[in-house]
Protein backbone atom coordinates (compact mmCIF):
# COMPACT_ATOMS: atom_id res chain seq x y z
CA UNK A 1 0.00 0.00 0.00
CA UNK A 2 1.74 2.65 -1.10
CA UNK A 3 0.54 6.44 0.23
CA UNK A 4 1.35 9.85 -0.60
CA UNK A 5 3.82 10.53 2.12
CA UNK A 6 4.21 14.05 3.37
CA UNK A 7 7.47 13.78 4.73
CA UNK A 8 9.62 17.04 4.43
CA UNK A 9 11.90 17.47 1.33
CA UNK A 10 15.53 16.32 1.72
CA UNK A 11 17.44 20.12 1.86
CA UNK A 12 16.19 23.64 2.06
CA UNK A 13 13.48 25.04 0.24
CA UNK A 14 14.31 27.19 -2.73
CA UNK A 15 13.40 29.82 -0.80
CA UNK A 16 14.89 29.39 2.22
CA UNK A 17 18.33 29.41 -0.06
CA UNK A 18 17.62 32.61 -2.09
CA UNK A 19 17.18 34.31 1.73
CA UNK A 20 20.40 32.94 2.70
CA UNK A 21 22.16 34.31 -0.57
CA UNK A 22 20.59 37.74 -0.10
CA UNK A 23 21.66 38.06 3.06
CA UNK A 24 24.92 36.56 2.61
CA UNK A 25 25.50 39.36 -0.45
CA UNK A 26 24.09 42.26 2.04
CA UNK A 27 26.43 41.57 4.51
CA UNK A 28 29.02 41.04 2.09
CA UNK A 29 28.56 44.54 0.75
CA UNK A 30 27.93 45.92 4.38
CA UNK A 31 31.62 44.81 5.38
CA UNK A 32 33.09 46.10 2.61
CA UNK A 33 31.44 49.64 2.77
CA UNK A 34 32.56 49.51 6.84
CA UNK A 35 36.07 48.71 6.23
CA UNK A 36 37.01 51.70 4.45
CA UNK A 37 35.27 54.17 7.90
CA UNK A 38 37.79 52.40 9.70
CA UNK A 39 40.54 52.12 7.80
CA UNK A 40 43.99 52.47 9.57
CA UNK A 41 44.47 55.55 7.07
CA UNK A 42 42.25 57.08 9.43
CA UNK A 43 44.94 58.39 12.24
CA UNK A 44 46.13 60.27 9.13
CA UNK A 45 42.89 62.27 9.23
CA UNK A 46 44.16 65.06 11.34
CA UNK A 47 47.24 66.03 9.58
CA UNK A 48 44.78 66.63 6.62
CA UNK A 49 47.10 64.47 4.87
CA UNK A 50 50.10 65.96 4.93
CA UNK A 51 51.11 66.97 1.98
CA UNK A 52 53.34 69.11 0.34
CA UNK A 53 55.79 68.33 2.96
CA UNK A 54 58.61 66.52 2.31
CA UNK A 55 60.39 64.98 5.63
CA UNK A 56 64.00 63.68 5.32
CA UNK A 57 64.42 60.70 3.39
CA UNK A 58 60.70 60.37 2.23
CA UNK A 59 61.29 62.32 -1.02
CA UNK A 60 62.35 58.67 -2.36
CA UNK A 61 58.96 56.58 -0.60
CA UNK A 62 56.74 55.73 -2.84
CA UNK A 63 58.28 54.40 -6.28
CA UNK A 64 56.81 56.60 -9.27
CA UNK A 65 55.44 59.52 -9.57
CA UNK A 66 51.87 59.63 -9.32
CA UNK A 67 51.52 62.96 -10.75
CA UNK A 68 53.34 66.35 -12.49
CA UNK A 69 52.19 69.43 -9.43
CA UNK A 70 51.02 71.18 -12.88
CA UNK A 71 48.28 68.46 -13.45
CA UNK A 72 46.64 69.32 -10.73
CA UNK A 73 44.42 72.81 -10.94
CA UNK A 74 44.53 74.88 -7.83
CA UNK A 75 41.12 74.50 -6.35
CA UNK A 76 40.63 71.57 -8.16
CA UNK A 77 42.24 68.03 -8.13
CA UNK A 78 42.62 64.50 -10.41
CA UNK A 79 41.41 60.98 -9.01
CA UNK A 80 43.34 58.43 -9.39
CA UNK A 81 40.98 55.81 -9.94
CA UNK A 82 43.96 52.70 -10.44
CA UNK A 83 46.03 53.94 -6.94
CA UNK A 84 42.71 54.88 -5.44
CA UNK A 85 43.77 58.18 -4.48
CA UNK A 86 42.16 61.62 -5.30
CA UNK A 87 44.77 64.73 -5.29
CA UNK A 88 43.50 67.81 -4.76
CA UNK A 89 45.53 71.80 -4.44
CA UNK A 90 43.09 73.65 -2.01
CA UNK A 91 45.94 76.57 -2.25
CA UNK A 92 48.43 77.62 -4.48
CA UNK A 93 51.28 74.76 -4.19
CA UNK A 94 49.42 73.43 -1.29
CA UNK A 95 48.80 69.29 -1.92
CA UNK A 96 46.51 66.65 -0.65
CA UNK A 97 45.36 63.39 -0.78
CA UNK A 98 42.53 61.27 -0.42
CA UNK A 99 40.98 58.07 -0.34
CA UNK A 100 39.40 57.92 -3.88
CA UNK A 101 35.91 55.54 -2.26
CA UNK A 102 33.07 57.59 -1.39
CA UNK A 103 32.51 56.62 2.68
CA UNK A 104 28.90 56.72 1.68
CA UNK A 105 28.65 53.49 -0.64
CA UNK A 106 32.28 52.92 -1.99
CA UNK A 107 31.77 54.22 -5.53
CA UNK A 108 34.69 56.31 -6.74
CA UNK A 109 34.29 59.80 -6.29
CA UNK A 110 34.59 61.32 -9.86
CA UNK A 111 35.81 64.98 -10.17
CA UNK A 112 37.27 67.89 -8.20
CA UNK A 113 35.92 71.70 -8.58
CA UNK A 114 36.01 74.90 -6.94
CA UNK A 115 37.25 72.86 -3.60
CA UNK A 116 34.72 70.09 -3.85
CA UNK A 117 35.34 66.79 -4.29
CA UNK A 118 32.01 65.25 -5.73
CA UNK A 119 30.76 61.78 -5.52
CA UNK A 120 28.54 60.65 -8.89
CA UNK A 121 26.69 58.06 -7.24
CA UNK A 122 24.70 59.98 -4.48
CA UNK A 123 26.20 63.42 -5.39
CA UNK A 124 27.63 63.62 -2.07
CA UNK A 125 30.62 66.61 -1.82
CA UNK A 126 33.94 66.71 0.24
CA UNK A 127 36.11 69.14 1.18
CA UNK A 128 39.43 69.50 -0.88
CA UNK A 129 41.00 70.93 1.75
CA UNK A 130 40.42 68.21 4.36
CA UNK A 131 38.20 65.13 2.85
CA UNK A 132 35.25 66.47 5.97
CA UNK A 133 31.50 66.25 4.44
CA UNK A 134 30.47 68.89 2.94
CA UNK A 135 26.92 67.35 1.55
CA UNK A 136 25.59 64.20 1.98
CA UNK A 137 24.06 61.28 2.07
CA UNK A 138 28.01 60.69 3.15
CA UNK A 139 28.40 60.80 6.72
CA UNK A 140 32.54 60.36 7.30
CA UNK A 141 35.38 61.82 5.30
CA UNK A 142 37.02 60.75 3.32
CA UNK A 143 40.43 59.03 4.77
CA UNK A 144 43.42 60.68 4.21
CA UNK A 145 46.10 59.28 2.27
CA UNK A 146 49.81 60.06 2.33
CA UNK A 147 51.70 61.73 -0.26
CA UNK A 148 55.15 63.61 -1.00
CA UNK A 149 56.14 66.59 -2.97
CA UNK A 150 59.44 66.98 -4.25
CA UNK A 151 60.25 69.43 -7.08
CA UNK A 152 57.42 69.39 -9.93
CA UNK A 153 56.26 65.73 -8.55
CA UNK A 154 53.76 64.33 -6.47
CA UNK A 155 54.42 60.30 -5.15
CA UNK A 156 52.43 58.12 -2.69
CA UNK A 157 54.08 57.86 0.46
């Protein structure tokens, strides 16, 4: 005699596993967007970066130059989208950096005008001057990144 059993299906239901994946992606993308807030760059944050001055013996850190001082407008700056860096010249021959990911979702902030560095995701704007939030939805600034100026050219630290 053979009945129609209603015994529960061997594994999860298809369901059950899209949940997990969704959630497993979420917090996947969560972590990632939290790292860069607290990034060890962060203790940087109060020196606005330092750049423009070159201590003895860091003139060589770094490798390459990143960047010619005359590519970067004063008021202005130039992401670096491949060292994830944006450089920015708040002042005449005055030089920062910063992180290049937007604190708000990660994207890659995308240009640098009249002292603003703008976001093209959520249009949020930072500082050139000293990565703070200027508009948001961005809540934290953006992490400063080290840098060294010697002669006509700008290297990472």
């Amino acid at each position: 005699m053979t009945s129609a059993s209603h015994t529960p299906e061997s594994g999860p239901a298809r369901r059950t596993v899209m949940a997990a994946a969704g959630a497993a992606g979420l917090a996947a993308a969560l972590t990632a967007c939290g790292s860069s807030d607290d990034s060890s760059n962060t203790g940087n944050a109060g020196t606005g970066g330092d750049t423009g001055n070159v201590g003895a013996g860091s003139g060589s850190a770094g490798g390459a130059a990143l960047a010619k001082t005359s590519d970067i407008p004063e008021g202005g700056g130039k992401v670096f989208e491949a060292k994830g860096v944006v450089v920015t010249q708040p002042a005449a021959g005055t030089y920062k950096a910063f992180s290049s990911k937007c604190t708000h979702r990660g994207c890659t902030v995308g240009s640098v005008a009249d002292g603003v560095i703008v976001c093209p995701c959520h249009n949020s704007h930072f500082s050139a001057e000293d990565g703070s939030v200027k508009k948001g939805p961005a809540t934290q600034p953006l992490a400063a990144a080290k840098i060294t100026v010697s002669g006509d050219e700008i290297k990472l630290a």
